[in-house]
PDB file of N, CA and C in Angstrom:
ATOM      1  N   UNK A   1    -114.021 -90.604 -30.452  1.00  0.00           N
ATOM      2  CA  UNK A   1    -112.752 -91.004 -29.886  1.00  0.00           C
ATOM      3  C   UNK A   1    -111.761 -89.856 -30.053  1.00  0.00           C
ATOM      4  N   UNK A   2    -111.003 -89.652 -29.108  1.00  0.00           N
ATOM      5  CA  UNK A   2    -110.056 -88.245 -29.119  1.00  0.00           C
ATOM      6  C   UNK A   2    -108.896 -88.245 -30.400  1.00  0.00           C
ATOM      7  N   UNK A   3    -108.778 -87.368 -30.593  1.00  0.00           N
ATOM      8  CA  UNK A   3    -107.387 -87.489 -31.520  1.00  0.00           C
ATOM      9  C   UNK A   3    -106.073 -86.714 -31.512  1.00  0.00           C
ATOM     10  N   UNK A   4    -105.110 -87.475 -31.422  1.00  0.00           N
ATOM     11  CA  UNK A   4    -103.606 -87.357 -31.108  1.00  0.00           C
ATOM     12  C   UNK A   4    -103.389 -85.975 -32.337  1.00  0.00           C
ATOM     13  N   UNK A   5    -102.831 -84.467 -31.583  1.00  0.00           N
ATOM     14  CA  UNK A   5    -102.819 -84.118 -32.858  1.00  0.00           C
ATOM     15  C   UNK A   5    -101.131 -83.967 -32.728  1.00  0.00           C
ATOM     16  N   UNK A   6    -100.694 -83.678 -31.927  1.00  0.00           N
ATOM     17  CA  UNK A   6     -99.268 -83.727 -31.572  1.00  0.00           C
ATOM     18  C   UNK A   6     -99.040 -84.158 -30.013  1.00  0.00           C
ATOM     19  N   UNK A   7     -97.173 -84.561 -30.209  1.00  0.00           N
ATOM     20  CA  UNK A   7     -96.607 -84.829 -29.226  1.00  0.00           C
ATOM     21  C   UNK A   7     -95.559 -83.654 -28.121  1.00  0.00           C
ATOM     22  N   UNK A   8     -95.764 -83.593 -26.901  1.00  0.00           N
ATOM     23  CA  UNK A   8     -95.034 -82.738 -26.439  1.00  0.00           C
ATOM     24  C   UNK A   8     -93.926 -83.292 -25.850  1.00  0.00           C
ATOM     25  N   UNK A   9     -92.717 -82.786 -26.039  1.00  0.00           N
ATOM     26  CA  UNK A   9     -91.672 -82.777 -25.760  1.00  0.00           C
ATOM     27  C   UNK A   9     -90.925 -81.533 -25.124  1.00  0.00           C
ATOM     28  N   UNK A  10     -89.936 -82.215 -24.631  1.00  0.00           N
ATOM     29  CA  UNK A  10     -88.587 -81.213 -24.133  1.00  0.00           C
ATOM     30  C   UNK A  10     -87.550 -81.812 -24.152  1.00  0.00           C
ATOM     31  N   UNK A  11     -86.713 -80.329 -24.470  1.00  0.00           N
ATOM     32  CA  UNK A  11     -84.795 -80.842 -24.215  1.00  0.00           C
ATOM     33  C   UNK A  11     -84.299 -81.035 -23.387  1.00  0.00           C
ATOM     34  N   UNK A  12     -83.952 -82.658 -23.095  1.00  0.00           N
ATOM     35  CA  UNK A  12     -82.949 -82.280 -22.203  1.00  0.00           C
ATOM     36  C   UNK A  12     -82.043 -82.396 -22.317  1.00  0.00           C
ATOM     37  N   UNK A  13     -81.523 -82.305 -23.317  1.00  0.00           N
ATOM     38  CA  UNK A  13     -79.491 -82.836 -23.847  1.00  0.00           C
ATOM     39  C   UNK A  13     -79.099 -82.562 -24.720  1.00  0.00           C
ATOM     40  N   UNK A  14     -78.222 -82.797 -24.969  1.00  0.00           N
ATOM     41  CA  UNK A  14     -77.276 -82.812 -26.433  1.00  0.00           C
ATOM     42  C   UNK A  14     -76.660 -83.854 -26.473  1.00  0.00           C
ATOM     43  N   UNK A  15     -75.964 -84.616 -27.897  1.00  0.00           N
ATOM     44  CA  UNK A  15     -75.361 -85.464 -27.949  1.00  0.00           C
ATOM     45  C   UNK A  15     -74.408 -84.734 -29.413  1.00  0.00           C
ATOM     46  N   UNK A  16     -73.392 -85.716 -29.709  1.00  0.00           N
ATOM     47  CA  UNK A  16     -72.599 -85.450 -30.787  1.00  0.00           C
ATOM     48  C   UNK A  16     -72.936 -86.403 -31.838  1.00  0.00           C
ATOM     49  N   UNK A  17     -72.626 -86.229 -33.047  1.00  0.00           N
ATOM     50  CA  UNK A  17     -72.287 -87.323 -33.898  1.00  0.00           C
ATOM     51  C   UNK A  17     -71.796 -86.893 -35.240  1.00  0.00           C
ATOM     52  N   UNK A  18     -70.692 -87.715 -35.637  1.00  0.00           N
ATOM     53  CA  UNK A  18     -70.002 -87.602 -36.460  1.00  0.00           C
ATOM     54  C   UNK A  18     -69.567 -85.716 -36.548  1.00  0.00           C
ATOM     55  N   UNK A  19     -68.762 -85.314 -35.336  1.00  0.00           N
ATOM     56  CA  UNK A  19     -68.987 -83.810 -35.018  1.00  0.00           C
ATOM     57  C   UNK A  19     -70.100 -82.866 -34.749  1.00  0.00           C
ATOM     58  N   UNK A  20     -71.485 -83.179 -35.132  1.00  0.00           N
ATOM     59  CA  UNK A  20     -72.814 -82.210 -34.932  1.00  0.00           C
ATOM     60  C   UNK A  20     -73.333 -82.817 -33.890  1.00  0.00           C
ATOM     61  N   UNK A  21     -73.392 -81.846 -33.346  1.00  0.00           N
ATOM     62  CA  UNK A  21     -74.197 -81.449 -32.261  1.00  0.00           C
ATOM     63  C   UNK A  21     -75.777 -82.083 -32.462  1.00  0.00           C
ATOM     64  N   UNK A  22     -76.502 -82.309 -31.632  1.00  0.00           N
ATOM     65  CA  UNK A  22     -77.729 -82.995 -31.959  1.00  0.00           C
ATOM     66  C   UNK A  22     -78.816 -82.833 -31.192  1.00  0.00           C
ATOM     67  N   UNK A  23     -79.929 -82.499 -30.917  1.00  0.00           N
ATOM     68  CA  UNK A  23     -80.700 -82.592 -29.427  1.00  0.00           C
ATOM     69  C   UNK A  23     -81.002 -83.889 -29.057  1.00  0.00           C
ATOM     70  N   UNK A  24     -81.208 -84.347 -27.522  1.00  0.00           N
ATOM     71  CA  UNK A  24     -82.124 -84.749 -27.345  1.00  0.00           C
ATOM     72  C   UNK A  24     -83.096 -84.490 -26.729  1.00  0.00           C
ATOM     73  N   UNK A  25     -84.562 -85.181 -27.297  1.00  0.00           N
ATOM     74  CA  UNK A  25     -85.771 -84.876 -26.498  1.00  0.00           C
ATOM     75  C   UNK A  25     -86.130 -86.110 -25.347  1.00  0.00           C
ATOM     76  N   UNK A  26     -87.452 -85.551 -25.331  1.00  0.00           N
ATOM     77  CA  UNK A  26     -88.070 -86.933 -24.024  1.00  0.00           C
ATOM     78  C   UNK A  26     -89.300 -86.290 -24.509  1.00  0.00           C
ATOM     79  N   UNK A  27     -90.002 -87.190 -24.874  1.00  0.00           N
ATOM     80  CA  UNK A  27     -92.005 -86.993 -25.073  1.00  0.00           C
ATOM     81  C   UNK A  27     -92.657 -86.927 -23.552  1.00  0.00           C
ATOM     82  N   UNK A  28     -93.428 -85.770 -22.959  1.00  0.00           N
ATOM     83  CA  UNK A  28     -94.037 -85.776 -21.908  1.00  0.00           C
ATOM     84  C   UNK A  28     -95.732 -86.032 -22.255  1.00  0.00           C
ATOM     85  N   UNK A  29     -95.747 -86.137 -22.781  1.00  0.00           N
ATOM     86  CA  UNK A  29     -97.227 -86.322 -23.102  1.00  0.00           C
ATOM     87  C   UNK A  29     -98.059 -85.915 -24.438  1.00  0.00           C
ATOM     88  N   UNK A  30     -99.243 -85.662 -24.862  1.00  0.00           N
ATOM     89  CA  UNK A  30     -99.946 -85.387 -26.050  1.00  0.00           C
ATOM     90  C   UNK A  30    -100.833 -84.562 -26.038  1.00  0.00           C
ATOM     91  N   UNK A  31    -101.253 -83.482 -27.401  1.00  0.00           N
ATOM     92  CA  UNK A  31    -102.184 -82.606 -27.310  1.00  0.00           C
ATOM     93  C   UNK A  31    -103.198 -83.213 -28.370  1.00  0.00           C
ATOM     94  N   UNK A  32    -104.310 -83.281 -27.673  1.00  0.00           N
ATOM     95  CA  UNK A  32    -105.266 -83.942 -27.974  1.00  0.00           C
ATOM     96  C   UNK A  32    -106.311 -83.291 -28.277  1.00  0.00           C
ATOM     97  N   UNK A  33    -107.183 -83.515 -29.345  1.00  0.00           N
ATOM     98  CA  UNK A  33    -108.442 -82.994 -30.163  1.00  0.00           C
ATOM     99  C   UNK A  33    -109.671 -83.768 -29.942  1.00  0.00           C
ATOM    100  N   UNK A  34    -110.723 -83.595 -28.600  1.00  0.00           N
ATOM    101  CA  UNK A  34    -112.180 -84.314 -28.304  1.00  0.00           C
ATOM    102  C   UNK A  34    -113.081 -84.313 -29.779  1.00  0.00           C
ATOM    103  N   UNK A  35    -113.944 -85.248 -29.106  1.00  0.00           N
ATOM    104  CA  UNK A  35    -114.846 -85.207 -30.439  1.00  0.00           C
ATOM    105  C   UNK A  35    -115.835 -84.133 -30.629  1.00  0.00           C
ATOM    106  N   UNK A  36    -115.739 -83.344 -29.382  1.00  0.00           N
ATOM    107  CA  UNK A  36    -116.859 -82.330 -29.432  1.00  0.00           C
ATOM    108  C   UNK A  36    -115.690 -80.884 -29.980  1.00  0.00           C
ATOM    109  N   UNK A  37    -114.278 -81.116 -30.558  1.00  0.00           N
ATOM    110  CA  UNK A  37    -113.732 -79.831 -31.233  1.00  0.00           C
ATOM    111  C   UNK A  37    -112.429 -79.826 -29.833  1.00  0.00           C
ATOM    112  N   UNK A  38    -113.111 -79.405 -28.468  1.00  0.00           N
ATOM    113  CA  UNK A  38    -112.405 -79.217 -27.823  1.00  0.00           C
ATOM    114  C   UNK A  38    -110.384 -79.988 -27.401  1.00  0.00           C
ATOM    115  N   UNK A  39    -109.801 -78.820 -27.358  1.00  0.00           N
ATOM    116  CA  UNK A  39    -108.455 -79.678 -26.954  1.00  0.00           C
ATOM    117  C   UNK A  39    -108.045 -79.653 -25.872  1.00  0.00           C
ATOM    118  N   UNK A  40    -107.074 -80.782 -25.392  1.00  0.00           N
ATOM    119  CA  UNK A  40    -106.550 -80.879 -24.036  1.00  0.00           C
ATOM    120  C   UNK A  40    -105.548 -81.736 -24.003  1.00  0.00           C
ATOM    121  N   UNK A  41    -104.709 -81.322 -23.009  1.00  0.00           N
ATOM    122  CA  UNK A  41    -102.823 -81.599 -23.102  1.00  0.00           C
ATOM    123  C   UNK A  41    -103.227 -83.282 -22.185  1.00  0.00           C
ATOM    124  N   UNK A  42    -102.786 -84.243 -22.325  1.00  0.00           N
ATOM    125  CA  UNK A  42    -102.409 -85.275 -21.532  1.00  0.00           C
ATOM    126  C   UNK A  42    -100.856 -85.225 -21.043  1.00  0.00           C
ATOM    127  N   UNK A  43    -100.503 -85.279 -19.914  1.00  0.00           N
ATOM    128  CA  UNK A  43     -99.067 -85.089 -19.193  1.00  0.00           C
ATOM    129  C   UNK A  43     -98.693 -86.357 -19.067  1.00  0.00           C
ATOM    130  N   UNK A  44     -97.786 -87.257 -19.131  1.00  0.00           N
ATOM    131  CA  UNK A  44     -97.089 -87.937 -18.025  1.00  0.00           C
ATOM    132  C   UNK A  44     -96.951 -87.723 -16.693  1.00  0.00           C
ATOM    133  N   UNK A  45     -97.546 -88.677 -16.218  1.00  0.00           N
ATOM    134  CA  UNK A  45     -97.403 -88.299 -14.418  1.00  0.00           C
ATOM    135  C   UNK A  45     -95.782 -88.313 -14.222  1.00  0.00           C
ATOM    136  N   UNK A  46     -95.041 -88.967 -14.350  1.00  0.00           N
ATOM    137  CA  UNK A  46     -93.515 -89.016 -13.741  1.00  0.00           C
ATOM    138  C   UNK A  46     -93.284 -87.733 -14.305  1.00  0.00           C
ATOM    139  N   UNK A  47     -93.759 -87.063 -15.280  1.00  0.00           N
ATOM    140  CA  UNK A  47     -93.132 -85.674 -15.514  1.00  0.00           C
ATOM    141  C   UNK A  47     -92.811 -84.459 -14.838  1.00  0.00           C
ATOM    142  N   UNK A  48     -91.541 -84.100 -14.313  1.00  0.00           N
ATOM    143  CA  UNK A  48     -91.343 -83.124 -13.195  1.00  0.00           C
ATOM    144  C   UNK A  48     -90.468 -82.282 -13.879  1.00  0.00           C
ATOM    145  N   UNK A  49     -90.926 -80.713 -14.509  1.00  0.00           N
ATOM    146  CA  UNK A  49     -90.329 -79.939 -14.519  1.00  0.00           C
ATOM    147  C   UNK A  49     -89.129 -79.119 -13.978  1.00  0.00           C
ATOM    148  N   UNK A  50     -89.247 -79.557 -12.827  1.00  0.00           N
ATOM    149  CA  UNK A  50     -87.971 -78.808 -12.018  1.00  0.00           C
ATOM    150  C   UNK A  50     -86.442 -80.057 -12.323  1.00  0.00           C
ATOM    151  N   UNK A  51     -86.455 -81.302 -13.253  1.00  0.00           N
ATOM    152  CA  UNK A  51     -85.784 -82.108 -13.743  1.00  0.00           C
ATOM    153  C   UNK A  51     -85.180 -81.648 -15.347  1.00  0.00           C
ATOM    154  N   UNK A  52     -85.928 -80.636 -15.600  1.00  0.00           N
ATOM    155  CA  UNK A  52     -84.968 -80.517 -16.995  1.00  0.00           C
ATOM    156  C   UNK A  52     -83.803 -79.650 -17.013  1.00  0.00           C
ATOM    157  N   UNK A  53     -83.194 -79.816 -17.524  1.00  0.00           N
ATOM    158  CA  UNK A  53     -81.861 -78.925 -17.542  1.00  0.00           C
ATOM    159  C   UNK A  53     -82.455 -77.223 -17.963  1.00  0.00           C
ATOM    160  N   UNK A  54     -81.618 -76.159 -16.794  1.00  0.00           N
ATOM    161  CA  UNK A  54     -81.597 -74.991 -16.493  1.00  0.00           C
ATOM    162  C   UNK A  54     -80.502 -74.276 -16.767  1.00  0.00           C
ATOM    163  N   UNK A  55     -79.608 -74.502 -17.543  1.00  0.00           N
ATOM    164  CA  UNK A  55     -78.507 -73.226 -17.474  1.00  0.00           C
ATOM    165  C   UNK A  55     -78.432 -71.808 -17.329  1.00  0.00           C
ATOM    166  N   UNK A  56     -79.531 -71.365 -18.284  1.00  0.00           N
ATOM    167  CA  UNK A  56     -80.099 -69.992 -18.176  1.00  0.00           C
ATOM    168  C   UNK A  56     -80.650 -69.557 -16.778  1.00  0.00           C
ATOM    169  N   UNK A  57     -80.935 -70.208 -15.739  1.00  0.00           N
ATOM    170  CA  UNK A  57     -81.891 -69.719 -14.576  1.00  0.00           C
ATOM    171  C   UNK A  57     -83.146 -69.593 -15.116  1.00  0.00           C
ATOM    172  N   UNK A  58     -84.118 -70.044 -16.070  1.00  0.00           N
ATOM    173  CA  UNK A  58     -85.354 -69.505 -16.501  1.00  0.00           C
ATOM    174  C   UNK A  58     -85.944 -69.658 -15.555  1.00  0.00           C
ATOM    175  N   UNK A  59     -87.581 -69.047 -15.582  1.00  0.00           N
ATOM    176  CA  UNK A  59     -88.323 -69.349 -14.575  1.00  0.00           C
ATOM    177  C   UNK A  59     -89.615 -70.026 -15.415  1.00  0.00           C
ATOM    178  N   UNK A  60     -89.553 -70.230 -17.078  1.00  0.00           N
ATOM    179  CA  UNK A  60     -89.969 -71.472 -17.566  1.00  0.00           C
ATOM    180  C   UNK A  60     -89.682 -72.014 -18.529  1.00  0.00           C
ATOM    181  N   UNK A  61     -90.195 -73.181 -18.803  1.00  0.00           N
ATOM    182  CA  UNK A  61     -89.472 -74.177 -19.627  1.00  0.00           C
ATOM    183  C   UNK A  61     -90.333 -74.300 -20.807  1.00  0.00           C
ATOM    184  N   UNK A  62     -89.783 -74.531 -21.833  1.00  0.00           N
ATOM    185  CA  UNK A  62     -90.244 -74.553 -23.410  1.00  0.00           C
ATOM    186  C   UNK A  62     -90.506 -76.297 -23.598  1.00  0.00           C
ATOM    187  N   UNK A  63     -92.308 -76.560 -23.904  1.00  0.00           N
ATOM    188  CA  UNK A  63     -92.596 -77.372 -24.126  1.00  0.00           C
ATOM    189  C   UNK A  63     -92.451 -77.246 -25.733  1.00  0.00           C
ATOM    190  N   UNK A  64     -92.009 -78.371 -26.737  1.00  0.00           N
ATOM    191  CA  UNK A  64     -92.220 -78.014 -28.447  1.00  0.00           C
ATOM    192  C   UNK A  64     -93.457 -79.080 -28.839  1.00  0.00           C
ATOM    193  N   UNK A  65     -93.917 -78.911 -29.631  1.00  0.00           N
ATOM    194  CA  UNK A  65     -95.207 -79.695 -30.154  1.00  0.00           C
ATOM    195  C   UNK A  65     -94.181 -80.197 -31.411  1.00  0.00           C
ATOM    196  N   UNK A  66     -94.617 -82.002 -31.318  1.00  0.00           N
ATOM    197  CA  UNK A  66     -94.080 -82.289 -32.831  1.00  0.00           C
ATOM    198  C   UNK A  66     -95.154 -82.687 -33.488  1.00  0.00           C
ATOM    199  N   UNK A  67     -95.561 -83.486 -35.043  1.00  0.00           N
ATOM    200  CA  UNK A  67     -96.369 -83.977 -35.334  1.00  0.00           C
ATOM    201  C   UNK A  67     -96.157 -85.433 -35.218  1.00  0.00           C
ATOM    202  N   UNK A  68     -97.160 -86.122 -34.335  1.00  0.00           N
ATOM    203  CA  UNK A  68     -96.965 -87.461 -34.686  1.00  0.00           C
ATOM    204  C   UNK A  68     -96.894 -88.437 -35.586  1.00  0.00           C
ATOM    205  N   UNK A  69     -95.862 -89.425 -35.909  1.00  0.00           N
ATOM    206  CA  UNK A  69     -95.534 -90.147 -37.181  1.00  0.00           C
ATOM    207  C   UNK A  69     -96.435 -91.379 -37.178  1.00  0.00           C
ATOM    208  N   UNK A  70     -96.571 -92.487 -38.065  1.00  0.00           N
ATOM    209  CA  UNK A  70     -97.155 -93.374 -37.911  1.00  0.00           C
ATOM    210  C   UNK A  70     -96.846 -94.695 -36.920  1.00  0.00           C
ATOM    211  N   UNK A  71     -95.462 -94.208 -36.862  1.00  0.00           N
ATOM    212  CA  UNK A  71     -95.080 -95.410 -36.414  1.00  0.00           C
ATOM    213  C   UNK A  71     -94.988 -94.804 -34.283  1.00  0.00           C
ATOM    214  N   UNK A  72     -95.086 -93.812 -34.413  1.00  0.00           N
ATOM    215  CA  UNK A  72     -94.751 -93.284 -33.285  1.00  0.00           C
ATOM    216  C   UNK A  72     -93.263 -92.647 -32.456  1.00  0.00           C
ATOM    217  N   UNK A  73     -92.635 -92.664 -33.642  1.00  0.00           N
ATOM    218  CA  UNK A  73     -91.335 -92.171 -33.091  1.00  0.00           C
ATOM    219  C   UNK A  73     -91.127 -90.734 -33.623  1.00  0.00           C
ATOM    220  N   UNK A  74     -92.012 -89.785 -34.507  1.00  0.00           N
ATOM    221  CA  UNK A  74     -91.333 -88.427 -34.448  1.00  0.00           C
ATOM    222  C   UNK A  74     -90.459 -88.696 -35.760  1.00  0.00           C
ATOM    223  N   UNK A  75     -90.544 -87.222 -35.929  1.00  0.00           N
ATOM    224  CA  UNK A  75     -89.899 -87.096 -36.853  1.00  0.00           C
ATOM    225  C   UNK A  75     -88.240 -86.964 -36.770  1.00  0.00           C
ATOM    226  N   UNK A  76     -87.341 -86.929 -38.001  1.00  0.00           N
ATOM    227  CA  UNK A  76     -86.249 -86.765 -37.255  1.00  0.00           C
ATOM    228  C   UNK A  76     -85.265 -85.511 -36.269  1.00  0.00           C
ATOM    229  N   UNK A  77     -86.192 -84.996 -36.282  1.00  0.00           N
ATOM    230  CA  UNK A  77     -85.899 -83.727 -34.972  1.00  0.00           C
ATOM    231  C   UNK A  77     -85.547 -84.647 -33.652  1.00  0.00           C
ATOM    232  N   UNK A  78     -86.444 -85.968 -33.761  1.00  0.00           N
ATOM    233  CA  UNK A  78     -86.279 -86.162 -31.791  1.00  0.00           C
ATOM    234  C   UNK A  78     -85.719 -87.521 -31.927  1.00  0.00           C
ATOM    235  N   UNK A  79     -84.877 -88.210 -32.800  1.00  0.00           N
ATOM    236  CA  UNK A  79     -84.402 -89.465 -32.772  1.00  0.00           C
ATOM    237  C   UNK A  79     -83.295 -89.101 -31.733  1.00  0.00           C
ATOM    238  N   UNK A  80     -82.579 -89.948 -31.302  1.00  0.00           N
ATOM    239  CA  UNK A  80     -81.539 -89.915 -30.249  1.00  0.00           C
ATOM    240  C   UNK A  80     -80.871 -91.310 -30.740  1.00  0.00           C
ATOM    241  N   UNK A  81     -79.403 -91.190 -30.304  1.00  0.00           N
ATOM    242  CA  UNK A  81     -78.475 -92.610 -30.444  1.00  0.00           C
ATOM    243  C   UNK A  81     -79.339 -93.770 -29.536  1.00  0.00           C
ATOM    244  N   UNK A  82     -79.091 -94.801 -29.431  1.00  0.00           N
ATOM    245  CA  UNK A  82     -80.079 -95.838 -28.828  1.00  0.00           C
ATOM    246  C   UNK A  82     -78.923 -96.004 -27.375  1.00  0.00           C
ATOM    247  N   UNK A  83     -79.693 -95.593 -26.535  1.00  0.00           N
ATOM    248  CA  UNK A  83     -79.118 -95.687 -25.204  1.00  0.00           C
ATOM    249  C   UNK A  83     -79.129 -97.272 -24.599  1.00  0.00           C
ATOM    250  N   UNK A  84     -77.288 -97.723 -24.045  1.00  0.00           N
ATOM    251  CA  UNK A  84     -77.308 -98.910 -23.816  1.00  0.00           C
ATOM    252  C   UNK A  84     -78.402 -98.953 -22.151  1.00  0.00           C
ATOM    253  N   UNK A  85     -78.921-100.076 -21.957  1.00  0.00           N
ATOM    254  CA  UNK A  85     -79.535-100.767 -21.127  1.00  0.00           C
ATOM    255  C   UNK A  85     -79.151-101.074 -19.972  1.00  0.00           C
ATOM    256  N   UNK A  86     -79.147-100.718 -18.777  1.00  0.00           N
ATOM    257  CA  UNK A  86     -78.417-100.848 -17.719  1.00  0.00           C
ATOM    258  C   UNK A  86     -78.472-102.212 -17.609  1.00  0.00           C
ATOM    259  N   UNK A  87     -77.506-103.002 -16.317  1.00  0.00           N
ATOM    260  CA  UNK A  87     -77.351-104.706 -15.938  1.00  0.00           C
ATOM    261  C   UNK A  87     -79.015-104.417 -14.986  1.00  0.00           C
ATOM    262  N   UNK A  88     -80.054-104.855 -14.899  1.00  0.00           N
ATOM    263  CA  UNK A  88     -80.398-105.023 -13.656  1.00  0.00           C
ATOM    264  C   UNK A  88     -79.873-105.809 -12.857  1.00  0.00           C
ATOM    265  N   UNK A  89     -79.798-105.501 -11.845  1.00  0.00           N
ATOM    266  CA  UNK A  89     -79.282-106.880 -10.420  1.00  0.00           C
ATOM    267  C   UNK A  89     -80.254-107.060  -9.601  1.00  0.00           C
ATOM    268  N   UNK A  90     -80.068-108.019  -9.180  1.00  0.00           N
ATOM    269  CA  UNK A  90     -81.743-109.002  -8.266  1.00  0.00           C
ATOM    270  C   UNK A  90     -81.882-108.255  -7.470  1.00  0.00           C
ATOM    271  N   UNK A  91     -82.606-107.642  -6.883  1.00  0.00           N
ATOM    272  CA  UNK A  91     -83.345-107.166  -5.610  1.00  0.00           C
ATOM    273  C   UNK A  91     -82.509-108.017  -3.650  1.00  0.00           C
ATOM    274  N   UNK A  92     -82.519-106.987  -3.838  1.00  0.00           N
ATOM    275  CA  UNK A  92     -81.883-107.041  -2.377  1.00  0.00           C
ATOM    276  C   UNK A  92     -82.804-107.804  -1.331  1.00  0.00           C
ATOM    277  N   UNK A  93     -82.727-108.449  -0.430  1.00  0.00           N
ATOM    278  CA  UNK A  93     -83.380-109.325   0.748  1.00  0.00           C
ATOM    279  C   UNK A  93     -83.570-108.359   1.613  1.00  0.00           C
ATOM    280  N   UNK A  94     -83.833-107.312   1.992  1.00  0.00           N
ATOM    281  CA  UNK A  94     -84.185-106.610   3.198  1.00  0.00           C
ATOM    282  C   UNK A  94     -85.108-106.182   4.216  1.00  0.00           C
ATOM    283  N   UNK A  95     -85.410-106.034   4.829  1.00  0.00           N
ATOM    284  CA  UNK A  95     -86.318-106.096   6.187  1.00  0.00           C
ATOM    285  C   UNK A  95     -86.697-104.676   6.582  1.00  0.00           C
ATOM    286  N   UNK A  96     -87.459-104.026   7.286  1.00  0.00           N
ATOM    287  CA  UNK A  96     -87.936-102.938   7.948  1.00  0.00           C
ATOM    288  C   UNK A  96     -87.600-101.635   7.061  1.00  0.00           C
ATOM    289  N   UNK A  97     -87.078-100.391   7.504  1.00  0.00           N
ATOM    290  CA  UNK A  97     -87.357 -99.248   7.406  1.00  0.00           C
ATOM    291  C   UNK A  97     -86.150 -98.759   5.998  1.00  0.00           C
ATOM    292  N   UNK A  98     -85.474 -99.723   5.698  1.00  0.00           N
ATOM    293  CA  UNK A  98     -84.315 -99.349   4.851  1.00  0.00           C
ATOM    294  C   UNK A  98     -84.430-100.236   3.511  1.00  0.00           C
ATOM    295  N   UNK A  99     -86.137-100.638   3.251  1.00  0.00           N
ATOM    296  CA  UNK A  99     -85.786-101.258   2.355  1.00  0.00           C
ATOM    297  C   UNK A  99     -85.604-100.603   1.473  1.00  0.00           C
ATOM    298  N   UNK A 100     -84.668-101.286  -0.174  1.00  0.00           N
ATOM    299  CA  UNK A 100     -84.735-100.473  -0.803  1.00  0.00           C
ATOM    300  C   UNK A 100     -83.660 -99.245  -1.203  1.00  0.00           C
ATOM    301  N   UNK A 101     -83.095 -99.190  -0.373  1.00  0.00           N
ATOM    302  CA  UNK A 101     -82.266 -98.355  -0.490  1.00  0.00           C
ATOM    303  C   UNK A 101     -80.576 -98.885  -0.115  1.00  0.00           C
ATOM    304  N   UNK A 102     -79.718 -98.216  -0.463  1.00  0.00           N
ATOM    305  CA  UNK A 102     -78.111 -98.551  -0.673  1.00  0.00           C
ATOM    306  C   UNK A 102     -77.992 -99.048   0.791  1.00  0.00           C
ATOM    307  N   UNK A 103     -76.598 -99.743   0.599  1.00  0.00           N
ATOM    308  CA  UNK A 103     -76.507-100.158   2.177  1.00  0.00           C
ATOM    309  C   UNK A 103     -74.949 -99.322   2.409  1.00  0.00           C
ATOM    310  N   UNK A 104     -74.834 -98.533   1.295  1.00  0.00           N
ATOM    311  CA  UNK A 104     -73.588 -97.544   1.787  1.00  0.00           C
ATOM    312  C   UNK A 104     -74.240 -96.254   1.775  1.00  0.00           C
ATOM    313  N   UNK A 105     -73.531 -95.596   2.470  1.00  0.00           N
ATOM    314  CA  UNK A 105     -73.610 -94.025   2.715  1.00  0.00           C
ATOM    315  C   UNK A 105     -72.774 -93.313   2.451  1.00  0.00           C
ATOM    316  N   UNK A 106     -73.077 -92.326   1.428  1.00  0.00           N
ATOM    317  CA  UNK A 106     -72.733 -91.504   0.612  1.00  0.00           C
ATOM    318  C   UNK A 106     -71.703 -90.318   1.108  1.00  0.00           C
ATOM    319  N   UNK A 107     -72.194 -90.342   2.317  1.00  0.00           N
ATOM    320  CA  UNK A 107     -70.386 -89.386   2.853  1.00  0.00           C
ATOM    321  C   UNK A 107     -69.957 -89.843   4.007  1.00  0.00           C
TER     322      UNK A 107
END
């Protein structure tokens, strides 16, 4: 059975607290150890690089390896404040080619 040897992450933020500055991360996936020795990265599919924050112009982005905890949250390098929960609202009734999408237009 494979084994989790770390988690990959990236920055995409900062936050404050109590004045310090803080990162935050987002886990994209895991680097993984086969039973035959061999390793290999598992990605998140929703993961899209050209989404992380660029200030510099790089032309690449710094994945960090953490070690995974027991419980699964990382050590405290990648905790973050607990982000409130958006309202969901019910799903819209709509028909043909616009489902899904706003019924205002943006300019």
């Amino acid at each position: 059975m494979p084994q989790k040897l770390r988690d990959l992450v990236v920055k995409t933020g900062t936050y404050t607290v109590n004045g310090e500055e803080k990162a935050r991360w987002q886990n994209i996936g895991a680097l993984m150890k086969s039973d035959d020795g061999g390793e290999f990265v598992i990605l998140h599919r929703w993961f899209n690089p050209a989404g992380i924050p660029n200030p510099d112009n790089r032309d690449s982005l710094l994945v960090s390896c953490f070690k995974p905890d027991q419980n699964g949250q990382g050590g405290q390098q990648r905790q973050a404040p607990p982000q409130q929960q958006p309202q969901q609202q019910p799903p819209q009734q709509q028909n043909g080619w616009d489902q899904g999408m706003d019924s205002e237009i943006p300019f």
